[in-house]
PDB file of N, CA and C in Angstrom:
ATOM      1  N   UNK A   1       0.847  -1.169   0.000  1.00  0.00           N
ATOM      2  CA  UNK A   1       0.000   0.000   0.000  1.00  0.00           C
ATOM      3  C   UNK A   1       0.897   1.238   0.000  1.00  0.00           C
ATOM      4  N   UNK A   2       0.567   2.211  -1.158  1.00  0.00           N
ATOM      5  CA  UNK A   2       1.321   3.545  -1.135  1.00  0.00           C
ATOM      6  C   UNK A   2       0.826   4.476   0.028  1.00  0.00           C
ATOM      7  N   UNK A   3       1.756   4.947   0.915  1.00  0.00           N
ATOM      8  CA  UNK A   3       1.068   5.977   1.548  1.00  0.00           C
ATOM      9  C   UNK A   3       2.103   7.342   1.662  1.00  0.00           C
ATOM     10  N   UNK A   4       1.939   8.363   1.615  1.00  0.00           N
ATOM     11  CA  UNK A   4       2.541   9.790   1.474  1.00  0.00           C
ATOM     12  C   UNK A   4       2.314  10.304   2.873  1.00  0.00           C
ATOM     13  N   UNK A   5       3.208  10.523   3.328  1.00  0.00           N
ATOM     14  CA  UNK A   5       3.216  11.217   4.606  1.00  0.00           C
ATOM     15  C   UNK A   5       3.927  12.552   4.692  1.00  0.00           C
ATOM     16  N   UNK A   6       3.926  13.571   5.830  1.00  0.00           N
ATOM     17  CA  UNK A   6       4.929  14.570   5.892  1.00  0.00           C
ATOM     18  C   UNK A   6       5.194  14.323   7.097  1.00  0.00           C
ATOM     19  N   UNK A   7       6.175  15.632   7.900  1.00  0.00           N
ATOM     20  CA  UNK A   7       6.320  15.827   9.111  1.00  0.00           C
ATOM     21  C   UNK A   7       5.418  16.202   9.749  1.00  0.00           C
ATOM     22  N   UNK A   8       3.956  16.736   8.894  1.00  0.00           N
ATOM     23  CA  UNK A   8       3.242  17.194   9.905  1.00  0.00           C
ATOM     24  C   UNK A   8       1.756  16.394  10.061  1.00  0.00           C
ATOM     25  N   UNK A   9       2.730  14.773   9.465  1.00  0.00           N
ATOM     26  CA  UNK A   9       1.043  14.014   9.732  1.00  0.00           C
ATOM     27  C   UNK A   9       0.262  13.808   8.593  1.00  0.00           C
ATOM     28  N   UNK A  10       0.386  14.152   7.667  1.00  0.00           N
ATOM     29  CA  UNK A  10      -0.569  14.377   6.773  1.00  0.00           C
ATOM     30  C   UNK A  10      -0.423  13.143   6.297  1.00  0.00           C
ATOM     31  N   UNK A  11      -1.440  12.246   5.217  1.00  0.00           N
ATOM     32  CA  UNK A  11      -1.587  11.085   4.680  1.00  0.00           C
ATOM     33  C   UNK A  11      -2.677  10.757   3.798  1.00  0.00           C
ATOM     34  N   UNK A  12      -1.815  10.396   2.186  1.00  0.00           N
ATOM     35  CA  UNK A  12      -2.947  10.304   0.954  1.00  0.00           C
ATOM     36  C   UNK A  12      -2.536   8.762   1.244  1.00  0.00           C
ATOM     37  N   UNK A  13      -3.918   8.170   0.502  1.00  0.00           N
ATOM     38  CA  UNK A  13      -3.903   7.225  -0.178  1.00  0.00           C
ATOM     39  C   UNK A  13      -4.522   7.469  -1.578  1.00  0.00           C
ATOM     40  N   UNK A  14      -3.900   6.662  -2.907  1.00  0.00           N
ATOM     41  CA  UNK A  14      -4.666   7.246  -4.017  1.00  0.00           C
ATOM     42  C   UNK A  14      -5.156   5.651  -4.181  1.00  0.00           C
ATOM     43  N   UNK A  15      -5.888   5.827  -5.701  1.00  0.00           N
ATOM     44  CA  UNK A  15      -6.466   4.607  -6.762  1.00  0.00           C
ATOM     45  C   UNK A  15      -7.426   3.573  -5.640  1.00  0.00           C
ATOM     46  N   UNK A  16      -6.165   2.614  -6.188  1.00  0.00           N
ATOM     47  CA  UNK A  16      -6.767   1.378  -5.409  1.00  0.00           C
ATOM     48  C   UNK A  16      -6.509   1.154  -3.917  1.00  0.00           C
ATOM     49  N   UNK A  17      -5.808   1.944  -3.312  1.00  0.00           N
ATOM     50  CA  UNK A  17      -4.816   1.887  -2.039  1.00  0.00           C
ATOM     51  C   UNK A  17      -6.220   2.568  -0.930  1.00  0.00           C
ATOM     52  N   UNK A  18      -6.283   3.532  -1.726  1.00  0.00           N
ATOM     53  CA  UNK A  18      -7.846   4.422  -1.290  1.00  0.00           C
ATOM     54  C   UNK A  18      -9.244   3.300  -0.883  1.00  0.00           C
ATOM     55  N   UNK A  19      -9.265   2.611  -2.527  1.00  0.00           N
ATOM     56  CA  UNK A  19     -10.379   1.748  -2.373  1.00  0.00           C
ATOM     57  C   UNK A  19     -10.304   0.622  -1.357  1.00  0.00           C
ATOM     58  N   UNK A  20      -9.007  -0.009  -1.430  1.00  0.00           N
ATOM     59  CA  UNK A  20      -8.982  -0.996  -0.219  1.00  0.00           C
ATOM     60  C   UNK A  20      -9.240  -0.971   1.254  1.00  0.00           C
ATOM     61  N   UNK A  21      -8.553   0.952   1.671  1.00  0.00           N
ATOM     62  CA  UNK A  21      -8.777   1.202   3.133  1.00  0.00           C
ATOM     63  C   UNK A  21     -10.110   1.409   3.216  1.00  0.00           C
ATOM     64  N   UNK A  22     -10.948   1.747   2.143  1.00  0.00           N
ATOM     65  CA  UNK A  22     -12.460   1.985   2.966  1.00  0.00           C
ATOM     66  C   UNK A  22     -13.102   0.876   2.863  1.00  0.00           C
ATOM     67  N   UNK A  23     -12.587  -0.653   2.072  1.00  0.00           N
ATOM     68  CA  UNK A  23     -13.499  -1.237   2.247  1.00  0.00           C
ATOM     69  C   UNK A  23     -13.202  -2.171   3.396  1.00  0.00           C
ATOM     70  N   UNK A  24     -12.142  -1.879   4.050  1.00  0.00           N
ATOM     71  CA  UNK A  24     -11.734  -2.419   5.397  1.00  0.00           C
ATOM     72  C   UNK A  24     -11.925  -2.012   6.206  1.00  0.00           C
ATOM     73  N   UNK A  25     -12.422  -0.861   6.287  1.00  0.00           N
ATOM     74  CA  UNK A  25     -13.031   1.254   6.890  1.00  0.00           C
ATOM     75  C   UNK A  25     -14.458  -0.084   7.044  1.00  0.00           C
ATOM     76  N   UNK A  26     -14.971  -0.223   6.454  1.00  0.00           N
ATOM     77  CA  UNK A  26     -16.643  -0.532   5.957  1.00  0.00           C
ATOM     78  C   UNK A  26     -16.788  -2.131   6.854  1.00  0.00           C
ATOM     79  N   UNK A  27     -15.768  -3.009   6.243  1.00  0.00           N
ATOM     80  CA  UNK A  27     -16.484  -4.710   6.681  1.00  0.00           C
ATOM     81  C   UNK A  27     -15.946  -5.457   8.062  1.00  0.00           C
ATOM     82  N   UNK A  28     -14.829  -4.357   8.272  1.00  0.00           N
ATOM     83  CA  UNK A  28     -14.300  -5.018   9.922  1.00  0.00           C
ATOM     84  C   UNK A  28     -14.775  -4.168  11.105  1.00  0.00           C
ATOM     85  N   UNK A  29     -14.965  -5.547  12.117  1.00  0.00           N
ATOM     86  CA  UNK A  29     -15.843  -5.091  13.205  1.00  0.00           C
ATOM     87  C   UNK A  29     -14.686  -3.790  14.256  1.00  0.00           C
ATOM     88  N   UNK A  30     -15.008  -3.170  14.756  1.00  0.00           N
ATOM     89  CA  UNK A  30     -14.441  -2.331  15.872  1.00  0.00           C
ATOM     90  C   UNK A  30     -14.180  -2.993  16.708  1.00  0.00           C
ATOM     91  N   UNK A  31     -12.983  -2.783  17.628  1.00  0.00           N
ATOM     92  CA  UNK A  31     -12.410  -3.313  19.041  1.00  0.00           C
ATOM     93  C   UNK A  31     -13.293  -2.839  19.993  1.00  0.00           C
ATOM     94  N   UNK A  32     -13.656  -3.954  20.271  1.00  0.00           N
ATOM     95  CA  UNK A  32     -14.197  -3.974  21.283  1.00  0.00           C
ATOM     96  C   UNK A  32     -13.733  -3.078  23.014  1.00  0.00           C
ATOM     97  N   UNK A  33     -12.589  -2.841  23.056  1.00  0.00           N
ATOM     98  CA  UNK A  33     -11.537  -1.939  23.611  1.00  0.00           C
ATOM     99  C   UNK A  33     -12.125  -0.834  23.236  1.00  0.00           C
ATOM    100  N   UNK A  34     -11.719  -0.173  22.460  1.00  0.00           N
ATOM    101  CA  UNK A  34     -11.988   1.119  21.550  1.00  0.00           C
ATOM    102  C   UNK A  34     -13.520   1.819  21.949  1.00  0.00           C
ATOM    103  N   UNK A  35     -13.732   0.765  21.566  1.00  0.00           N
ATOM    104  CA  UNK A  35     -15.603   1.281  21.958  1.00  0.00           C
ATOM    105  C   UNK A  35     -16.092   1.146  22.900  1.00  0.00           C
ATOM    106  N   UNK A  36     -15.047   0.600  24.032  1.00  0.00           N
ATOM    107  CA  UNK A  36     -15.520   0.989  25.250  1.00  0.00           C
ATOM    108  C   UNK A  36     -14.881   2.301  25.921  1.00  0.00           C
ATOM    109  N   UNK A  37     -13.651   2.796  25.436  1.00  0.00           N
ATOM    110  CA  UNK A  37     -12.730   4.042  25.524  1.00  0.00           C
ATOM    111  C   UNK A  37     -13.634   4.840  25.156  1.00  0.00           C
ATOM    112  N   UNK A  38     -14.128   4.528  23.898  1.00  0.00           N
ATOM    113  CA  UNK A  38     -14.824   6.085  23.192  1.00  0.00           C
ATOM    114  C   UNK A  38     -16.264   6.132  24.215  1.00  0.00           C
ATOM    115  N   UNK A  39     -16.854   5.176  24.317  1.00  0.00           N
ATOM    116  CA  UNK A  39     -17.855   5.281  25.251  1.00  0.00           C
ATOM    117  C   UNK A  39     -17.955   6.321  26.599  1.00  0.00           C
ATOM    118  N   UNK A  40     -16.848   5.541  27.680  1.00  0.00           N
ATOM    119  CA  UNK A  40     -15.908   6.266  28.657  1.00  0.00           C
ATOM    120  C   UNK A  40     -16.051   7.625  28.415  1.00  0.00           C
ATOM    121  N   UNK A  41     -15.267   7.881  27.473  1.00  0.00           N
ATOM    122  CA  UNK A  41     -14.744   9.589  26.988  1.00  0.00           C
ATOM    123  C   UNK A  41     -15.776  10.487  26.697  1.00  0.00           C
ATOM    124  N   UNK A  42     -16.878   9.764  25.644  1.00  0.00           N
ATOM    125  CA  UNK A  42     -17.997  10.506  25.619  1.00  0.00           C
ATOM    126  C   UNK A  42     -18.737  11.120  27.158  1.00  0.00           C
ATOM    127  N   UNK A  43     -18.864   9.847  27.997  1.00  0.00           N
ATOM    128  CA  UNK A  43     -19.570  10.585  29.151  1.00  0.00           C
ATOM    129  C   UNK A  43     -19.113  11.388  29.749  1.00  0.00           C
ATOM    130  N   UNK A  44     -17.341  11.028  29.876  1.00  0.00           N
ATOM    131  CA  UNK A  44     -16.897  12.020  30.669  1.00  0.00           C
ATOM    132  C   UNK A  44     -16.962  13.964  29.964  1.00  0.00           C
ATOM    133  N   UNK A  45     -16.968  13.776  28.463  1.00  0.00           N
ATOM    134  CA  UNK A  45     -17.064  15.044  27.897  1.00  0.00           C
ATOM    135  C   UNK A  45     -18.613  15.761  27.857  1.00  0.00           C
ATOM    136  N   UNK A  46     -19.503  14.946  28.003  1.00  0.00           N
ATOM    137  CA  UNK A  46     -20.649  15.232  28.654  1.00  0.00           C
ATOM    138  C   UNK A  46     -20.914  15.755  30.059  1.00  0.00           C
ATOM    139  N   UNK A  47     -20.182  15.404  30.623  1.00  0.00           N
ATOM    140  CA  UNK A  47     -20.139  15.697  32.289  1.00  0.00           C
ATOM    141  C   UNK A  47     -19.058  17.047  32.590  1.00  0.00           C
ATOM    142  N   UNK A  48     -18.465  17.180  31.581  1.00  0.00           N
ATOM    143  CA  UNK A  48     -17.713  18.415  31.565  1.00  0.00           C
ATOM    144  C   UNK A  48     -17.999  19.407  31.311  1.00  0.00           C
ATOM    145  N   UNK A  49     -18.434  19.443  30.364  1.00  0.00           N
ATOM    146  CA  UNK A  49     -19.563  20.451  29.297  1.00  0.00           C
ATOM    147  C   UNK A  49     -20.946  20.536  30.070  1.00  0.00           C
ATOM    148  N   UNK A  50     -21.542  19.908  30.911  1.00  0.00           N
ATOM    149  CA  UNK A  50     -22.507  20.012  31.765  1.00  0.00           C
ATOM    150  C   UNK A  50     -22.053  21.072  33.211  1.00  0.00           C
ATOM    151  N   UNK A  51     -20.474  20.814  33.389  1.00  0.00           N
ATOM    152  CA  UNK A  51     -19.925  21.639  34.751  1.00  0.00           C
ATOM    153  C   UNK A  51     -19.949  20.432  35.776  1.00  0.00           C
ATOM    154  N   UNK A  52     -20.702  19.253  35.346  1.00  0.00           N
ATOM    155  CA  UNK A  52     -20.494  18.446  36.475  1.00  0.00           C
ATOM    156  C   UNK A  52     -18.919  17.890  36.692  1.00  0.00           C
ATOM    157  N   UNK A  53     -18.450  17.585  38.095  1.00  0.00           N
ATOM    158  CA  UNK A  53     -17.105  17.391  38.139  1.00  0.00           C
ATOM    159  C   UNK A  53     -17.025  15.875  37.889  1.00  0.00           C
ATOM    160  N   UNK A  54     -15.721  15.594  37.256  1.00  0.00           N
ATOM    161  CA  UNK A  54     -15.280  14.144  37.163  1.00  0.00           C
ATOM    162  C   UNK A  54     -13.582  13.580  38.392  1.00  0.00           C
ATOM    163  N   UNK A  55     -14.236  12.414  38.241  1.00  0.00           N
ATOM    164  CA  UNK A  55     -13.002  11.954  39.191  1.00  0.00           C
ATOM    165  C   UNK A  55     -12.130  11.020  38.508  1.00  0.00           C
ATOM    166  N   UNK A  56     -10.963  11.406  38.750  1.00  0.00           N
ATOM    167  CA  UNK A  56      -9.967   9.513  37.756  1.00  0.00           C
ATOM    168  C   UNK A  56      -9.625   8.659  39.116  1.00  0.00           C
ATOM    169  N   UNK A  57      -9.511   7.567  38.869  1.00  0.00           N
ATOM    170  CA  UNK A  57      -9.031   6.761  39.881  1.00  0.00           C
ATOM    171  C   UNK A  57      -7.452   6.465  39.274  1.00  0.00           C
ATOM    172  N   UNK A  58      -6.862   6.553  40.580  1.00  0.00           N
ATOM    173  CA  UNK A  58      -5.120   6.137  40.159  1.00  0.00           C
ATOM    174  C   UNK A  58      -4.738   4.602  40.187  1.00  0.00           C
ATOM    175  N   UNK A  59      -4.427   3.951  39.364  1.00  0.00           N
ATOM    176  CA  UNK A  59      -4.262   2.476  39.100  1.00  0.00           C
ATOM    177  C   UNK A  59      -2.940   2.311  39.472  1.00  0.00           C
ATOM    178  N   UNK A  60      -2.304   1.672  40.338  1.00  0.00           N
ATOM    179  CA  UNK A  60      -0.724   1.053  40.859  1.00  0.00           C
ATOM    180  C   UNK A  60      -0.285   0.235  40.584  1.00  0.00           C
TER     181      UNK A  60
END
């Protein structure tokens, strides 16, 4: 797969390189991980934006 990058992040894919990432974008399932992070994050950015306070717990 061709991919073009810079220093500041940036990233094409062209032709077929394009077509392949979305159809892997499209037919594979999400981590199960992930979507519980984004879940997490959502409430907590809800609860922020509301003014309500949030707490982290420290893991050792």
């Amino acid at each position: 797969m061709a991919i073009k990058s810079s220093t500041f992040g940036r990233v094409e894919l062209n032709g077929s390189d394009a077509d392949k990432f979305l159809q892997i974008m499209n037919e594979r399932k999400s981590n199960p991980r992930a979507s519980a992070a984004l879940k997490r994050g959502r409430e907590i950015l809800k609860r922020v934006t509301e003014g309500q306070s949030i707490e982290f717990k420290h893991n050792a």
